[in-house]
N, C-alpha and C. Protein backbone atom coordinates (compact mmCIF):
# COMPACT_ATOMS: atom_id res chain seq x y z
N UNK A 1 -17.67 -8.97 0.88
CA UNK A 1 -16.40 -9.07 0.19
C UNK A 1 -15.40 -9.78 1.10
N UNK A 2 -14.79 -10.69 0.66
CA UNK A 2 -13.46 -11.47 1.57
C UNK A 2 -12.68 -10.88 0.95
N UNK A 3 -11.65 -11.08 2.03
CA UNK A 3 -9.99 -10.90 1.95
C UNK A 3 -9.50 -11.09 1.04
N UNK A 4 -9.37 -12.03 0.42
CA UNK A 4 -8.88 -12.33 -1.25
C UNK A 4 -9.30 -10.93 -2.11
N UNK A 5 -10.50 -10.91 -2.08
CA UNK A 5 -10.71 -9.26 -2.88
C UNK A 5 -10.06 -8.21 -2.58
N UNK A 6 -9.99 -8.19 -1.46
CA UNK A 6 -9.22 -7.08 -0.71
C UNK A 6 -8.11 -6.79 -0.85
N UNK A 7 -7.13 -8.15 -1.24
CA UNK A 7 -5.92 -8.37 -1.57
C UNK A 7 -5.32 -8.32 -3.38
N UNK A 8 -6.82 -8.06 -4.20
CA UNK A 8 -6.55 -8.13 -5.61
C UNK A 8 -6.23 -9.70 -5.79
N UNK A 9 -6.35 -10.39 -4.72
CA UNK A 9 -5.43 -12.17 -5.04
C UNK A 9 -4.76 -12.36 -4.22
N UNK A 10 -4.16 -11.73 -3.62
CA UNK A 10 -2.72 -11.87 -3.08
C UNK A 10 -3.39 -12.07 -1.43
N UNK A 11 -2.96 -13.76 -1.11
CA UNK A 11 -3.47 -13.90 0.48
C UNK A 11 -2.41 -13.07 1.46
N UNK A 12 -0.95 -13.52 1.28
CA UNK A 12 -0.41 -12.63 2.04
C UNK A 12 0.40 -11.12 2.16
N UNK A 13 0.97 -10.39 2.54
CA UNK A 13 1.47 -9.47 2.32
C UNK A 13 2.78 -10.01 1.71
N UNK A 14 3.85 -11.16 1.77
CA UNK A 14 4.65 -12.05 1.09
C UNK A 14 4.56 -11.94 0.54
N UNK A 15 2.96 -11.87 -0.62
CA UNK A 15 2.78 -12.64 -2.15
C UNK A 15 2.34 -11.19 -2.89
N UNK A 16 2.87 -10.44 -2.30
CA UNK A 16 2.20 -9.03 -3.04
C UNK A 16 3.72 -8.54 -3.96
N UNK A 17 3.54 -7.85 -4.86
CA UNK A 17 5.16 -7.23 -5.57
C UNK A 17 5.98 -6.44 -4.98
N UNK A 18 7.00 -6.41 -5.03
CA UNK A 18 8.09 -5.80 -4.81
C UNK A 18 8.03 -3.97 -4.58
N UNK A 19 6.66 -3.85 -5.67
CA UNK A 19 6.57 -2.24 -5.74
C UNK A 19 4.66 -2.49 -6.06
N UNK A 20 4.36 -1.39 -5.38
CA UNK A 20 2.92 -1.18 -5.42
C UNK A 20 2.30 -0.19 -6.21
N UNK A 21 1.35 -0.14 -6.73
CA UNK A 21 0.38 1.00 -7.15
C UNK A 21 -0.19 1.76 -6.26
N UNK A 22 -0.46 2.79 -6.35
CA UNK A 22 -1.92 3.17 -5.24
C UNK A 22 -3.11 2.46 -5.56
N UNK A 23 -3.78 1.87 -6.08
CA UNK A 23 -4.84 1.23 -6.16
C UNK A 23 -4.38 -0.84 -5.51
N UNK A 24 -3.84 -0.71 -5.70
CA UNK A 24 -2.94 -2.72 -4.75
C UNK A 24 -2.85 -1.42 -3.19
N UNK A 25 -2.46 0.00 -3.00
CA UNK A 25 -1.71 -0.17 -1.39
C UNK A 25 -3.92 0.03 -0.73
N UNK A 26 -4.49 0.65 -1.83
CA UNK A 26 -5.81 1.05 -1.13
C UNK A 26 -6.08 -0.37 -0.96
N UNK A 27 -6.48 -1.46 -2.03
CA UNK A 27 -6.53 -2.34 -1.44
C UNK A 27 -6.62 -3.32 -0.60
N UNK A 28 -4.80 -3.48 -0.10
CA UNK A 28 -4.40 -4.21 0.92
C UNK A 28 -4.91 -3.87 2.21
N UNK A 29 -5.00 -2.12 2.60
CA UNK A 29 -5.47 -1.22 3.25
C UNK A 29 -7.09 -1.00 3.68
N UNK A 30 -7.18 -1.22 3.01
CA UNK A 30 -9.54 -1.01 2.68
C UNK A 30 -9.51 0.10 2.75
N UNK A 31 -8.87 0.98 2.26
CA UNK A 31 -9.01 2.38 2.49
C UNK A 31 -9.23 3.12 0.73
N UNK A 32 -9.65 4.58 0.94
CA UNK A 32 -9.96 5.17 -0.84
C UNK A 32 -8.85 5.83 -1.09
N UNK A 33 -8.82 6.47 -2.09
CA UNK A 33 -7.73 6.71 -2.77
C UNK A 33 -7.15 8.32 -2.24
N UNK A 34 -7.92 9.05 -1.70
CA UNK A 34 -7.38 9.85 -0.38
C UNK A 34 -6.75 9.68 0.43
N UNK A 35 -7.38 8.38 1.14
CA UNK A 35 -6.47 8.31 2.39
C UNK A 35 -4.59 8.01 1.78
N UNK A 36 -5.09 7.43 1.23
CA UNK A 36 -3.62 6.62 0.78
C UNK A 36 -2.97 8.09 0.48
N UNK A 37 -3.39 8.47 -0.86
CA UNK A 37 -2.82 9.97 -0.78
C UNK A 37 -2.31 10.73 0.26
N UNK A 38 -3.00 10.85 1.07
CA UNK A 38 -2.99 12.07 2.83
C UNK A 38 -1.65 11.00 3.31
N UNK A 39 -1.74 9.42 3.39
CA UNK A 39 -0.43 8.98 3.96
C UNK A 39 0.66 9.42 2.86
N UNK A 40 0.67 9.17 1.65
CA UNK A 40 2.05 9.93 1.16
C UNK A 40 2.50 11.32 1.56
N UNK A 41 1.83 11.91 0.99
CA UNK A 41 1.56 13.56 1.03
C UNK A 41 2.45 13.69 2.78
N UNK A 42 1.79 12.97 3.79
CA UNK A 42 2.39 13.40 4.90
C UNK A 42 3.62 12.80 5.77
N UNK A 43 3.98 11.78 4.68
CA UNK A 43 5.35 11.24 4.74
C UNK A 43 5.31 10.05 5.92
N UNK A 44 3.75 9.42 5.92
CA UNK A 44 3.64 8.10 7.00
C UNK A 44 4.40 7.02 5.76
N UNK A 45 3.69 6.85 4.62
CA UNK A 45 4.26 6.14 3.81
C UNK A 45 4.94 6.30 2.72
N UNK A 46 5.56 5.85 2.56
CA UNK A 46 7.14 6.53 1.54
C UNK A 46 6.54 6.07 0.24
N UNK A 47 7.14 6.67 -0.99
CA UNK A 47 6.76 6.42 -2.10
C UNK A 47 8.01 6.92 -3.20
N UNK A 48 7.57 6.33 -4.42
CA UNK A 48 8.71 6.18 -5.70
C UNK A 48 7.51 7.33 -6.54
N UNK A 49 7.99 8.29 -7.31
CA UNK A 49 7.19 8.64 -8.49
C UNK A 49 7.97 8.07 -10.11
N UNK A 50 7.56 7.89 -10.47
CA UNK A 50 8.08 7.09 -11.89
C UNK A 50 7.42 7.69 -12.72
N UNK A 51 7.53 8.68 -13.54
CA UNK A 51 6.91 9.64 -14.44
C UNK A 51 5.67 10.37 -14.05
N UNK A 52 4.50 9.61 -14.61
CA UNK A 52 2.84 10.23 -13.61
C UNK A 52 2.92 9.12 -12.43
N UNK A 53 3.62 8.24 -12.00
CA UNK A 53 3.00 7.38 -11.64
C UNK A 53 3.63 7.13 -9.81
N UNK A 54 2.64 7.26 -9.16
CA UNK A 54 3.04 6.95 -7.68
C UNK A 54 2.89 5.52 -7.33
N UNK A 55 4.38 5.13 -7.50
CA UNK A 55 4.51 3.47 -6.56
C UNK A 55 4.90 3.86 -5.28
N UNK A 56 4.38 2.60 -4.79
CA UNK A 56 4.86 2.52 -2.77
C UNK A 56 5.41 0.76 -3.01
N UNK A 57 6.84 1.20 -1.89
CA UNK A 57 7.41 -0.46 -2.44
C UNK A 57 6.89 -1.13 -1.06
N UNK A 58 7.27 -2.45 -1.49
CA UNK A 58 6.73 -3.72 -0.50
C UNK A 58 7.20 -2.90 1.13
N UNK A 59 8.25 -2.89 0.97
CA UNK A 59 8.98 -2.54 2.20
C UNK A 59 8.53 -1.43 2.79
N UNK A 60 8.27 -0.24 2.22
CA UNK A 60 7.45 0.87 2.80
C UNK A 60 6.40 0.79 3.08
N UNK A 61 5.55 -0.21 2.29
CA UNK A 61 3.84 -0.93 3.26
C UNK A 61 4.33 -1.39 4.39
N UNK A 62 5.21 -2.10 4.43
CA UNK A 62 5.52 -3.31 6.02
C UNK A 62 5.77 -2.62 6.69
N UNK A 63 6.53 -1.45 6.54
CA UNK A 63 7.26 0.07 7.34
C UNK A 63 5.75 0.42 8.01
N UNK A 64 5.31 1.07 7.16
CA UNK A 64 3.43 1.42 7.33
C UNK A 64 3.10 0.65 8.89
N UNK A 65 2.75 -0.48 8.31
CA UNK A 65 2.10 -1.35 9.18
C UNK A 65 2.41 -1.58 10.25
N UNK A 66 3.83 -1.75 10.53
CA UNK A 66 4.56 -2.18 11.46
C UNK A 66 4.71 -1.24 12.62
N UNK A 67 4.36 0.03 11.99
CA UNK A 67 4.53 1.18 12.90
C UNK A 67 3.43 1.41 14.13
N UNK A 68 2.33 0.69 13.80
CA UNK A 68 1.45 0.29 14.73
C UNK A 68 1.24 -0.79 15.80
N UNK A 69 2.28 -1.49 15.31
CA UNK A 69 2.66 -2.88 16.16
C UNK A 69 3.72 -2.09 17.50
N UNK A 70 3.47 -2.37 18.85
CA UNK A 70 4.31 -1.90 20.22
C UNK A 70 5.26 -3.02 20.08
């Protein structure tokens, strides 16, 4: 599987939406739908609920990520 799959399409983190699904943050991530969970749940990555529905916005992935960068 390449990167493009990985990304749903989307080559860069730039070209991804404004607000995420859990299935686009597992994705971007290569990770299952637990982990992603265990990061909300424990407040690494921030999230929107919108009725049933858990979005994570652009900015709280980059937050994510960035937190690993020294």
């Amino acid at each position: 599987m390449n990167s493009a799959n990985n990304f749903r399409g989307y080559r860069e983190l730039s070209d991804l939406p404004l607000v995420l699904c859990v299935y686009d943050v597992q994705a971007v991530l290569g990770v299952g739908r637990k982990t992603v969970d265990a990061l909300i749940h424990s407040g690494q990555l921030k999230s929107i609920r919108a009725r049933s529905r858990i979005l994570i916005p652009k900015a709280a992935l980059i937050e994510y990520l960035n937190s690993f960068v020294a």
